[in-house]
N, C-alpha and C. Protein backbone atom coordinates (compact mmCIF):
# COMPACT_ATOMS: atom_id res chain seq x y z
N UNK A 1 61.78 62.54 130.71
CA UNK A 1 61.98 63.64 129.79
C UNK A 1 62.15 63.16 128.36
N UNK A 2 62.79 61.89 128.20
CA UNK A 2 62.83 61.31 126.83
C UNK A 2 62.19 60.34 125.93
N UNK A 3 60.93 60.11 126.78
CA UNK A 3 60.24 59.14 126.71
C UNK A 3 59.24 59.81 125.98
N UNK A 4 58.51 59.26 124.93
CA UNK A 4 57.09 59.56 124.54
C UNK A 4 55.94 59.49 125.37
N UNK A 5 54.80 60.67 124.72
CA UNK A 5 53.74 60.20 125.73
C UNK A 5 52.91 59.14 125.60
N UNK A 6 53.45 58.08 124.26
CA UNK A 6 52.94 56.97 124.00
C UNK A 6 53.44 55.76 125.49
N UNK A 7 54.14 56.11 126.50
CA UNK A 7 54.81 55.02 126.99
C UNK A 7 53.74 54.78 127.46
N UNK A 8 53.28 53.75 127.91
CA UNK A 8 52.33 53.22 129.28
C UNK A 8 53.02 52.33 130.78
N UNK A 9 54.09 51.83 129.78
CA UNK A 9 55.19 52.11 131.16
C UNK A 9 56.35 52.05 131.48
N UNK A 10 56.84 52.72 132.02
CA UNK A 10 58.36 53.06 132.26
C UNK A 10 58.92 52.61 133.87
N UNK A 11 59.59 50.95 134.15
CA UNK A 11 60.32 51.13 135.26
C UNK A 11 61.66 50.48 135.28
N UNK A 12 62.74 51.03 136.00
CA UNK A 12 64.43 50.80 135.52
C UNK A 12 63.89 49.59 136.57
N UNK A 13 64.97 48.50 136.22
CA UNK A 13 64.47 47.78 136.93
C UNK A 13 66.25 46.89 137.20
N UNK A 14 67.59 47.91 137.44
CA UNK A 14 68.74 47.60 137.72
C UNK A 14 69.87 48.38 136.81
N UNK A 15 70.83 48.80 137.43
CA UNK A 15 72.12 49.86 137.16
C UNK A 15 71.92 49.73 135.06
N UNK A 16 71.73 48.46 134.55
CA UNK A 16 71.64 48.33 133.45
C UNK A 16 70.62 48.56 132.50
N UNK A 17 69.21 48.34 133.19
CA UNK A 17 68.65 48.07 132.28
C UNK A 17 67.10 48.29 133.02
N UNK A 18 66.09 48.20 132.17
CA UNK A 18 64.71 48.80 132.08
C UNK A 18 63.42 47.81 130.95
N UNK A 19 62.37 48.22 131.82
CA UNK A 19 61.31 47.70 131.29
C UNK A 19 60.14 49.28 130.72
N UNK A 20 60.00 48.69 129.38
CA UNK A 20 59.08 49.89 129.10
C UNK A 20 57.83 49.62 128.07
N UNK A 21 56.78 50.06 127.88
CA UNK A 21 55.71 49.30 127.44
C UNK A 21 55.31 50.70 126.51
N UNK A 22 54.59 50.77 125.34
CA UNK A 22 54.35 51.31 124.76
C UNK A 22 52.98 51.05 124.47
N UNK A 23 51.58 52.38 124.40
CA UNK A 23 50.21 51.82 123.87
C UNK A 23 50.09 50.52 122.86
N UNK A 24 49.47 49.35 123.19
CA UNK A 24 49.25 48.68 122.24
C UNK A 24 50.07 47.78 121.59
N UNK A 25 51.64 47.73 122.96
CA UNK A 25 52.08 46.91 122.44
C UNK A 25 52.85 45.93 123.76
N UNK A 26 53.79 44.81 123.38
CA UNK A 26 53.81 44.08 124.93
C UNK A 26 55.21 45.10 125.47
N UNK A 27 55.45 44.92 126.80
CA UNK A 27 56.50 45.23 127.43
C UNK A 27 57.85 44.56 126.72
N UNK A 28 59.05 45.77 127.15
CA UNK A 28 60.36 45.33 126.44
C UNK A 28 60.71 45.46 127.38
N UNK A 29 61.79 44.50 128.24
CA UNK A 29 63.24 44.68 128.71
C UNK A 29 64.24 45.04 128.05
N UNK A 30 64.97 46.30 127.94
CA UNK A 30 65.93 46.47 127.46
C UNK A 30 67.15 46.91 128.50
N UNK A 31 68.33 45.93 127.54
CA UNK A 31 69.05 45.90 128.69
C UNK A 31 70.23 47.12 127.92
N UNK A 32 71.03 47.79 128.52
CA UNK A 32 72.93 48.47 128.25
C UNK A 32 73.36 47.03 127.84
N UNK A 33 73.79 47.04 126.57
CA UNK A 33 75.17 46.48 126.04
C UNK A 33 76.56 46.81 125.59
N UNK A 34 76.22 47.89 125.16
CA UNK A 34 77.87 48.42 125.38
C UNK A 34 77.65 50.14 125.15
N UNK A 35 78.59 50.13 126.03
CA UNK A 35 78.81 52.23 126.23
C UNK A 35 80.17 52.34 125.83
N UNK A 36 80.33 53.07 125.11
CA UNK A 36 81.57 54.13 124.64
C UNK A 36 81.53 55.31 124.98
N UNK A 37 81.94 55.89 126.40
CA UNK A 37 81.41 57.49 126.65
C UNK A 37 82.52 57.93 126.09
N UNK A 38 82.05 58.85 125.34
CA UNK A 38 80.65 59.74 125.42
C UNK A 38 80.27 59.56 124.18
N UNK A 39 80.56 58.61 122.88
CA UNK A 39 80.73 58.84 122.04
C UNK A 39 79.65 57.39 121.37
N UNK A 40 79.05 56.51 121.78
CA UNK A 40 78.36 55.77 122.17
C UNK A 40 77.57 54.62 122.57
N UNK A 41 76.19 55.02 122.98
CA UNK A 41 75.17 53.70 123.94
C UNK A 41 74.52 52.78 123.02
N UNK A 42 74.95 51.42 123.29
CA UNK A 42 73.68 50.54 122.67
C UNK A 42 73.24 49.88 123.86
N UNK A 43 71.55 49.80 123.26
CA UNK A 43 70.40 49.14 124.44
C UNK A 43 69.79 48.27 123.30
N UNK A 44 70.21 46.63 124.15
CA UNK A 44 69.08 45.37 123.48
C UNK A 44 68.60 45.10 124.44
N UNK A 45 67.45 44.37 123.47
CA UNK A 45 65.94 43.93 123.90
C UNK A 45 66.74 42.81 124.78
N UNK A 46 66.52 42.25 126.46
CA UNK A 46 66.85 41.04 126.79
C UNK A 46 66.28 39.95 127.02
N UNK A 47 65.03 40.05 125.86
CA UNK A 47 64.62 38.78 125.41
C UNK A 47 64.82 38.52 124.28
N UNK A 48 64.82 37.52 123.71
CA UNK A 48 64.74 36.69 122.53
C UNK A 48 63.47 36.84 121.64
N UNK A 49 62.28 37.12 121.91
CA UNK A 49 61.12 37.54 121.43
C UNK A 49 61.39 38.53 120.41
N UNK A 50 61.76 39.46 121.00
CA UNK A 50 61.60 40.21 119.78
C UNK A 50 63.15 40.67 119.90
N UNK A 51 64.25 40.31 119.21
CA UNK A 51 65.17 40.69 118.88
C UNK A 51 65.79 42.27 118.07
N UNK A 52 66.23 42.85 119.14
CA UNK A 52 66.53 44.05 118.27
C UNK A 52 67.50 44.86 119.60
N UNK A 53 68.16 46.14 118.85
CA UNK A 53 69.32 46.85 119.59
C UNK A 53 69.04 47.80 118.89
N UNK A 54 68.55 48.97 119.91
CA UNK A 54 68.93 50.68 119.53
C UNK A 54 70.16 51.10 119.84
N UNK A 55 70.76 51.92 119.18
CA UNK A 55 72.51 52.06 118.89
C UNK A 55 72.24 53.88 118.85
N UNK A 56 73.10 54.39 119.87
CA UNK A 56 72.92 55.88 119.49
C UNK A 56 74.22 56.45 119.73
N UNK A 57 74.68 56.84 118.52
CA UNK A 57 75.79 57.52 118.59
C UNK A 57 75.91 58.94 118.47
N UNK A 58 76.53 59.21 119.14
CA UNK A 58 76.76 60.80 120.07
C UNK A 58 77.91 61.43 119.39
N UNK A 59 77.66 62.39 118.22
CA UNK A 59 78.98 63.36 118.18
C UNK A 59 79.32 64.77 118.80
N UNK A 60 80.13 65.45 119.50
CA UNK A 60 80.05 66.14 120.49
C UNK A 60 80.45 67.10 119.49
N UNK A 61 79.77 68.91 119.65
CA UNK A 61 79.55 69.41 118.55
C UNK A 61 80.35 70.84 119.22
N UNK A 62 80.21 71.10 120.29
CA UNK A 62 80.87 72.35 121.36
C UNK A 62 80.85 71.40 122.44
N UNK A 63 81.12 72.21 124.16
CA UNK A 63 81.22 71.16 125.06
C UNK A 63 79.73 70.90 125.62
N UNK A 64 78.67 71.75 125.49
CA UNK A 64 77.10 71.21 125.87
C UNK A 64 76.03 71.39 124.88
N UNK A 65 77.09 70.99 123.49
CA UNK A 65 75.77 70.58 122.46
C UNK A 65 76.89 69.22 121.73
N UNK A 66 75.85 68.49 121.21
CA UNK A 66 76.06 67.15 120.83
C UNK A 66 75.09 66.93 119.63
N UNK A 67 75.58 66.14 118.82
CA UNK A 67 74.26 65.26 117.76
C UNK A 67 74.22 63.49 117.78
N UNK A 68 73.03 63.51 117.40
CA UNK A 68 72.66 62.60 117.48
C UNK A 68 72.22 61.37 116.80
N UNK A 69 72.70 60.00 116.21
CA UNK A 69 71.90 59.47 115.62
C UNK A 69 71.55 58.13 116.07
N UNK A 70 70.24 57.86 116.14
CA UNK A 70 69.94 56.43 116.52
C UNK A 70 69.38 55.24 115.35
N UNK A 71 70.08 54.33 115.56
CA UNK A 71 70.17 53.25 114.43
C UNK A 71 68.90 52.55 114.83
N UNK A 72 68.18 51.48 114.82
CA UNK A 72 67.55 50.72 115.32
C UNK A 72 67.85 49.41 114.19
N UNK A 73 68.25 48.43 114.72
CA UNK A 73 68.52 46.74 114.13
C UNK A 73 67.17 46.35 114.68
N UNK A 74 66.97 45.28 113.64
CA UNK A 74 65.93 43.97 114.28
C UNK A 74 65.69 43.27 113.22
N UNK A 75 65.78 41.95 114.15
CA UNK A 75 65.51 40.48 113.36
C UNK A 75 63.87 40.23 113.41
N UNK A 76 62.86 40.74 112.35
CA UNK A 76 61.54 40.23 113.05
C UNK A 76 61.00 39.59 111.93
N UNK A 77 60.08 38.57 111.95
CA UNK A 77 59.33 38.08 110.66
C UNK A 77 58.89 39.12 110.36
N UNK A 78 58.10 38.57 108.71
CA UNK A 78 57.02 39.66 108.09
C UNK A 78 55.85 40.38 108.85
N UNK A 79 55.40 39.25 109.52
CA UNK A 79 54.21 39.25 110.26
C UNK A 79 54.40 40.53 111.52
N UNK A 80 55.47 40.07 112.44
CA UNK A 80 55.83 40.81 113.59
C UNK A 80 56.52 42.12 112.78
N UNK A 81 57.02 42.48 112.15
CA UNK A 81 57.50 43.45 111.32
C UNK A 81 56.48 44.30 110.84
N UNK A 82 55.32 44.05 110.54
CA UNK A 82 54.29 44.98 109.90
C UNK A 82 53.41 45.48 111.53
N UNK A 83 53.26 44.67 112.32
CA UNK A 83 52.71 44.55 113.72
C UNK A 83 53.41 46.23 114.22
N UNK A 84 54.90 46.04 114.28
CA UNK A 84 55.59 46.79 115.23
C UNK A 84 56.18 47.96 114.32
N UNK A 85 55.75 48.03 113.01
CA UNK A 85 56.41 48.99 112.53
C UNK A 85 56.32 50.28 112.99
N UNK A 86 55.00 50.33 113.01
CA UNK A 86 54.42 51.68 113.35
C UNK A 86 54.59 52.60 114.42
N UNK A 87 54.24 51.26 115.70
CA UNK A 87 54.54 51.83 117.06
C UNK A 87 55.86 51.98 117.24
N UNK A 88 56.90 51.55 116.64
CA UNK A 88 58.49 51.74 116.71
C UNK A 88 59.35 53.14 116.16
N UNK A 89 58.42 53.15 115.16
CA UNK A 89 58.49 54.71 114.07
C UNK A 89 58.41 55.75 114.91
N UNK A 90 57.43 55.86 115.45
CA UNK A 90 56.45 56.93 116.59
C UNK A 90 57.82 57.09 117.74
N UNK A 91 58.34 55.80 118.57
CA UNK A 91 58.70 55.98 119.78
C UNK A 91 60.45 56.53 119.24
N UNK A 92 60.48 55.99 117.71
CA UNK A 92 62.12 56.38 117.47
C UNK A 92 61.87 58.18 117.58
N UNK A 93 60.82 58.40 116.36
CA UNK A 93 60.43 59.98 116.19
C UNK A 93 60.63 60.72 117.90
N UNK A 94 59.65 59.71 118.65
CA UNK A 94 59.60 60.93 119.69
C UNK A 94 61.25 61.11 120.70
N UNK A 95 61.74 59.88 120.41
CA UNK A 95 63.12 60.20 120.86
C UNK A 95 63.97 61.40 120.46
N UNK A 96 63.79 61.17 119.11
CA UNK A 96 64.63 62.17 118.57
C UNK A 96 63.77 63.83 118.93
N UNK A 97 62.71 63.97 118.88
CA UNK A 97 62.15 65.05 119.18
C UNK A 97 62.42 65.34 120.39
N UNK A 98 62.16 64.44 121.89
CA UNK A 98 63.10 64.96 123.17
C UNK A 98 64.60 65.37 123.36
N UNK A 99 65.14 64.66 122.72
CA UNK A 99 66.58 64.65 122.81
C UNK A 99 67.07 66.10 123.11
N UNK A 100 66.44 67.18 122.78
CA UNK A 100 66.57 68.31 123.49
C UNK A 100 66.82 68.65 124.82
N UNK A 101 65.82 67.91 125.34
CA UNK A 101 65.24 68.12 126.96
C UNK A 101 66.54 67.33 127.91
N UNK A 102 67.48 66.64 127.25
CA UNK A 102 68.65 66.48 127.93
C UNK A 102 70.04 67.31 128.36
């Protein structure tokens, strides 16, 4: 439900953490690093390759509406930085555009 229709692939692959691949670009393991429920989730990359942590913090607004903001960090050269900008833009956008459907 929260996934773009850019994914090409999506599989959890343990209580923590997930592998997901996006058109045109390589697969990420991302693993849970730290939860604050309800208030919030960060998910890093658990490789070293491409270094980075989506951070989404949850402010609870009534008891079944919430907002939302997601940070995205990353350490990438110039090179890998111009590579991944794009496809990263797209998959943050479409997050935030599902975030409904939860």
């Amino acid at each position: 439900r929260l996934m773009p229709d850019s994914i090409a692939k999506f599989e959890v692959t343990d209580a923590d953490s997930f592998i997901f691949g996006l058109k045109g670009m390589p697969e990420i393991k991302l693993r849970l690093t730290e939860k604050v429920a309800p208030t919030k989730v960060v998910l890093g990359a658990a490789s070293d390759k491409l270094p980075f942590s989506l951070t989404a913090l949850i402010n609870p607004i009534v008891e079944d509406k919430s907002e939302v903001q997601l940070h995205f960090t990353g350490d990438f050269n110039p090179m890998m930085a111009m590579m991944i900008k794009g496809p990263i833009t797209k998959f943050l956008e479409a997050l935030s555009e599902n975030m409904h459907k939860l």
